[in-house]
Protein backbone atom coordinates (compact mmCIF):
# COMPACT_ATOMS: atom_id res chain seq x y z
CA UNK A 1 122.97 104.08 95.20
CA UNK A 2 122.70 106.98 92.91
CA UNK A 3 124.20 109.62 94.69
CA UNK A 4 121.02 109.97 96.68
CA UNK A 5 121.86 110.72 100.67
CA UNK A 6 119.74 111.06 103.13
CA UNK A 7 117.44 108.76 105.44
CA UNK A 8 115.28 106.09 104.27
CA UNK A 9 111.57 105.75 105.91
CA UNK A 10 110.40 102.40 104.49
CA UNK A 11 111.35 99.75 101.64
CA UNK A 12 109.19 98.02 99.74
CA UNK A 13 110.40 94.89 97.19
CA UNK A 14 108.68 94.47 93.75
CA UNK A 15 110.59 91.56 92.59
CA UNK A 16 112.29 90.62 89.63
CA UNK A 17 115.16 92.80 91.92
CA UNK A 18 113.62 95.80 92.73
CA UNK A 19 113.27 97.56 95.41
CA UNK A 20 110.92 100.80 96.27
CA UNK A 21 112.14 103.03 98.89
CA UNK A 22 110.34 106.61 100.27
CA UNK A 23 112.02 109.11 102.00
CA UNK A 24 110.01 112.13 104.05
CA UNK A 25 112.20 114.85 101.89
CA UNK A 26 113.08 113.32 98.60
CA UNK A 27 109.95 110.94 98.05
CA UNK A 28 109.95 107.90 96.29
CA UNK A 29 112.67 105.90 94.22
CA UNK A 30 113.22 103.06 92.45
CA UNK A 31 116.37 100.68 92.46
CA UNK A 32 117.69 98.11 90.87
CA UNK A 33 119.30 95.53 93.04
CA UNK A 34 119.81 92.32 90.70
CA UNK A 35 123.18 93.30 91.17
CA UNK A 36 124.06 93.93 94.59
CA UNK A 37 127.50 94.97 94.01
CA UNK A 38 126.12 97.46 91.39
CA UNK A 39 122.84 98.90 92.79
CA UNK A 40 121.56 101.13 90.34
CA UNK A 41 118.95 103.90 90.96
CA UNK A 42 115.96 103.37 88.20
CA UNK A 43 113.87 106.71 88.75
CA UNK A 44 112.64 109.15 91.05
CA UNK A 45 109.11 110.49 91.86
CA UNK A 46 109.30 113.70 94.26
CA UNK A 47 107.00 113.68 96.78
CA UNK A 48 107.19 115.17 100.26
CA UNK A 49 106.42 113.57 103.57
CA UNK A 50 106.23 109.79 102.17
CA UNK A 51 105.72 107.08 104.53
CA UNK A 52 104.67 103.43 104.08
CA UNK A 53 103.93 101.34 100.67
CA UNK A 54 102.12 98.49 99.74
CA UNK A 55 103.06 96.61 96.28
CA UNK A 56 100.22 95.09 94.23
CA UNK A 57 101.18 94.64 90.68
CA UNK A 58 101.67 97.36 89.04
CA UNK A 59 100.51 99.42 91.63
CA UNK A 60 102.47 100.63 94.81
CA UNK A 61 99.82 102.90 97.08
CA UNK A 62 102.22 105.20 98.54
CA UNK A 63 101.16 106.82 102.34
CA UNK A 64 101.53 110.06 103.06
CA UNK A 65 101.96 111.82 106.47
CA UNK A 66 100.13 114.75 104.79
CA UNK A 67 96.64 112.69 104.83
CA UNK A 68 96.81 110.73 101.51
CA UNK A 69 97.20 107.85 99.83
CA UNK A 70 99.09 108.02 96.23
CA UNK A 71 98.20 105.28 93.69
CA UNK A 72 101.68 105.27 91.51
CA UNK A 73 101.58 103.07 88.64
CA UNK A 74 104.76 101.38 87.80
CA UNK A 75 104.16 99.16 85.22
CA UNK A 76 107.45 101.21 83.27
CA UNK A 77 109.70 101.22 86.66
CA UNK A 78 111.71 103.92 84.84
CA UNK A 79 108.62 106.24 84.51
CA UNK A 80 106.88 106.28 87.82
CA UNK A 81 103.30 108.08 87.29
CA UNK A 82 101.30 109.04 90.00
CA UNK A 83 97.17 107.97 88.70
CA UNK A 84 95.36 109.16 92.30
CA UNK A 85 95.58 110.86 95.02
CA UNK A 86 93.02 110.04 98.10
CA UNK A 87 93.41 112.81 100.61
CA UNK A 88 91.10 112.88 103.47
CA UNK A 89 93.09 110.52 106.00
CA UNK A 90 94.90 111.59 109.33
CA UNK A 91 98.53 110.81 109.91
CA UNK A 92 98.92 107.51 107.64
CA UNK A 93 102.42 105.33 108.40
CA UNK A 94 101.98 101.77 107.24
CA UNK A 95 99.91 100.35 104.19
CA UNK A 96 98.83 96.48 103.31
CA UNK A 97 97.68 95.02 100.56
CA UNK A 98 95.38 92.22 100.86
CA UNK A 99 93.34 91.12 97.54
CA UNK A 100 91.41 94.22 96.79
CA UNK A 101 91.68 95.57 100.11
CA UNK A 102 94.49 98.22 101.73
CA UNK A 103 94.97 98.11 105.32
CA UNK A 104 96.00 101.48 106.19
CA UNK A 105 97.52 102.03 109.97
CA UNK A 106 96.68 105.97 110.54
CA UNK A 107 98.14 107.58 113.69
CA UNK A 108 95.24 109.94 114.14
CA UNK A 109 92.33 107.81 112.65
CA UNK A 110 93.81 104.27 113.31
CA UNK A 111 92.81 101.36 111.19
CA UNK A 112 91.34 102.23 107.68
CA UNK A 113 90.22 99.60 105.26
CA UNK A 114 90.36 101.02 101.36
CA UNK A 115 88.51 98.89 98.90
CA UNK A 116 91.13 99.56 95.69
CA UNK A 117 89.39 97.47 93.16
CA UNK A 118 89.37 100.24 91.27
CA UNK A 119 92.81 101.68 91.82
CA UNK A 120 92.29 104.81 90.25
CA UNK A 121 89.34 105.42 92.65
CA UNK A 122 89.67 103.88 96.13
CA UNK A 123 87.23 104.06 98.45
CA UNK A 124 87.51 103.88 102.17
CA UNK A 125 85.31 101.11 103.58
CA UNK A 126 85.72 101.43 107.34
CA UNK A 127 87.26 103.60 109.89
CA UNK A 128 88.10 101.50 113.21
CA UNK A 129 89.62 103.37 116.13
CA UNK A 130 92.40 101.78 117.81
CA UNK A 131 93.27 101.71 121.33
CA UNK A 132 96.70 104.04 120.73
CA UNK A 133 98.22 105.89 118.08
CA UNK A 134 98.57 103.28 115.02
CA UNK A 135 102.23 103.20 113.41
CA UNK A 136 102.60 99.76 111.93
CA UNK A 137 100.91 96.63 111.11
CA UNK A 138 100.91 93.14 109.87
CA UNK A 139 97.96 90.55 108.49
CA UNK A 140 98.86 86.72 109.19
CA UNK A 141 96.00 84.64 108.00
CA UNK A 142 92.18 85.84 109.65
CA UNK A 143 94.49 88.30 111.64
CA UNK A 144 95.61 92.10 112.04
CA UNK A 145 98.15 92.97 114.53
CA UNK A 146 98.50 96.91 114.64
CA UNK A 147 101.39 98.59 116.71
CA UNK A 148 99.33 101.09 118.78
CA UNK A 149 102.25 103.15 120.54
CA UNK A 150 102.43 102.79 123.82
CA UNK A 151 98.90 100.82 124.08
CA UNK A 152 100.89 97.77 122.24
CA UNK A 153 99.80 95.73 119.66
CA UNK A 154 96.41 95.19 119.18
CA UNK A 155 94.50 92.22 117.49
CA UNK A 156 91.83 92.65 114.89
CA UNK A 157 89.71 89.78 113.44
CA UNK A 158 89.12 90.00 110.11
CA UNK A 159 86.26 87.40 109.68
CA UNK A 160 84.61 90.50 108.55
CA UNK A 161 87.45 92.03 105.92
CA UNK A 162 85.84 95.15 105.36
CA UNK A 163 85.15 95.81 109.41
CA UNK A 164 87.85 94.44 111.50
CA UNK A 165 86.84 93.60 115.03
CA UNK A 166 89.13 94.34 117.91
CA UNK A 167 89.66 91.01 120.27
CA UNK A 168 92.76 91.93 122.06
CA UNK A 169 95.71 93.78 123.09
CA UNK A 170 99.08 92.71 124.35
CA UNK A 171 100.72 95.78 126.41
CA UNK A 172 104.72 96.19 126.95
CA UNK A 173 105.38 98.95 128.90
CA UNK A 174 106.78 101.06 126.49
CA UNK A 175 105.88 102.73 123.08
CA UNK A 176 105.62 99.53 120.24
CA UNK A 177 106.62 101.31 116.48
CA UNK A 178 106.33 97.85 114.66
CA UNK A 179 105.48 94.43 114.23
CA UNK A 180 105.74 91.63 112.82
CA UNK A 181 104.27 87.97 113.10
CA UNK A 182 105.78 84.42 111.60
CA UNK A 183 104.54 81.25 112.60
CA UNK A 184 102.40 82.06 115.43
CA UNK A 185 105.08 84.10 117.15
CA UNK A 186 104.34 87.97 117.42
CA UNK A 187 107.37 90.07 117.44
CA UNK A 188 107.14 94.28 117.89
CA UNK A 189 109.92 96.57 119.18
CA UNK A 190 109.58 99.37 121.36
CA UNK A 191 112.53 101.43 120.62
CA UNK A 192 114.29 99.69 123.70
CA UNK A 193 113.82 96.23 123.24
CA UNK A 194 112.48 93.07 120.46
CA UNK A 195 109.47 91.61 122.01
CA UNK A 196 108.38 87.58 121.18
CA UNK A 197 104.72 86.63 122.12
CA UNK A 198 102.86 83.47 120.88
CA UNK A 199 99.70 84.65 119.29
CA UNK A 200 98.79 80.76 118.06
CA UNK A 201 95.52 81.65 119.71
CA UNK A 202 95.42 85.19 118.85
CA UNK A 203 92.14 85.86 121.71
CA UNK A 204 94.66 84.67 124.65
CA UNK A 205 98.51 86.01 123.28
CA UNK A 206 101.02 85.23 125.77
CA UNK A 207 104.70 86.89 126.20
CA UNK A 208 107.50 84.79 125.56
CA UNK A 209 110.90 87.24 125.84
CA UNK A 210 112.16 90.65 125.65
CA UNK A 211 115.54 91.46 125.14
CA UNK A 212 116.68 94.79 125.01
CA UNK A 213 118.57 96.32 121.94
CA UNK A 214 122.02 97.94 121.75
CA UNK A 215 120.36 100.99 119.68
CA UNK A 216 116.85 101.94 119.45
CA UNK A 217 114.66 99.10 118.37
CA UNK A 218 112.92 100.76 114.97
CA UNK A 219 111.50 98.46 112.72
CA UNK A 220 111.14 93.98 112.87
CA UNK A 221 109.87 92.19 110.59
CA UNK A 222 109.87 87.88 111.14
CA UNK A 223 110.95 85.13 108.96
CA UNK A 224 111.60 81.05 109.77
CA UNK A 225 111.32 81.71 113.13
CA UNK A 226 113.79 84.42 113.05
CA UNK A 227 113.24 87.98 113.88
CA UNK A 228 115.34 90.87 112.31
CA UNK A 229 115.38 93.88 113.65
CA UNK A 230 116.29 97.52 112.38
């Protein structure tokens, strides 16, 4: 859409038919999708080295493989303006927004909880290492499942939203890159394969399949029992 090539990291919908991508060289842009057979590219905002987003009206917090986290206000989706920039994290790849909380997954630091309830001024609440290098992560209900390389997935309580508490890890034998979890069925990929595990008790997660994947396995995400991979 646009005439913009390249590679696309991560997507992130905003409704109402659009859709935020970043890319590591061009940074982040806005579409408009309502008509898919006319996509049409709303504005840019050039950043390097983008990674992850997490949308919380009007606010996307934009990772950065650099060590920060952007706070871009897009209440104007044609005018994109950057309002903060947190520096002072690792190797961030995947963001979350719950309430007034970000869930950050940092490769070098691994899970980071940012209180945002002032989005011009986050503040990092907690810094919980994780048993591998963090790439990806998903919150179902009391629960954060963080992709942890070639560790797995581990599971974080979150009885305690501002500390999460590890309680368990489900291992594959290869390096997981993300997750994804519907209905109390885990699903990650590895590069080589789509992974199901019920995690209705997340303490005692048990493996359900693996099937591996034409091409390599890069991204999942879970819906109605369905899992799609990239």
């Amino acid at each position: 859409g646009g005439g913009r090539g390249g590679s696309f990291h991560r997507l992130e919908a905003l409704g109402d038919g659009r859709v935020l991508t970043t890319e590591r060289n061009r940074g982040l842009t806005i579409y408009d999708t309502s008509n898919p057979d006319q996509i049409r590219q709303l504005s840019t905002l050039n950043e390097r080295d983008l990674s992850g987003s997490a949308w919380s009206e009007p606010y996307a917090y934009v990772a950065a493989h650099t060590g920060s986290l952007l706070t871009v206000d897009l209440s104007v989706a044609a005018e994109p303006r950057m309002i903060h920039r947190m520096d002072g994290l690792g190797n961030p790849w995947e963001v979350v927004a719950l309430g007034q909380r970000l869930y950050v997954a940092d490769n070098r630091l691994g899970l980071v909880v940012v209180d945002v309830s002032e989005p011009t001024e986050p503040v990092v609440r907690s810094i919980t290492a994780a048993a591998g290098s963090a790439q990806d992560l998903w919150v179902d209900g009391p629960h954060l499942y963080l992709a942890v390389g070639a560790s797995g997935v581990e599971i974080f309580s979150l009885a305690d939203p501002d500390v999460p508490e590890a309680i368990g890890l489900v291992t594959f034998g290869a390096s997981v890159v993300s997750v994804s979890v519907d209905g109390g069925i885990l699903w990650a990929t590895n590069h080589e394969d789509v992974v199901a595990v019920d995690v209705s008790d997340p303490a005692d997660p048990i493996p359900l399949a693996m099937e591996k994947t034409d091409q390599w396995a890069m991204h999942v995400v879970a819906h109605e029992g369905i899992g799609y991979v990239a």
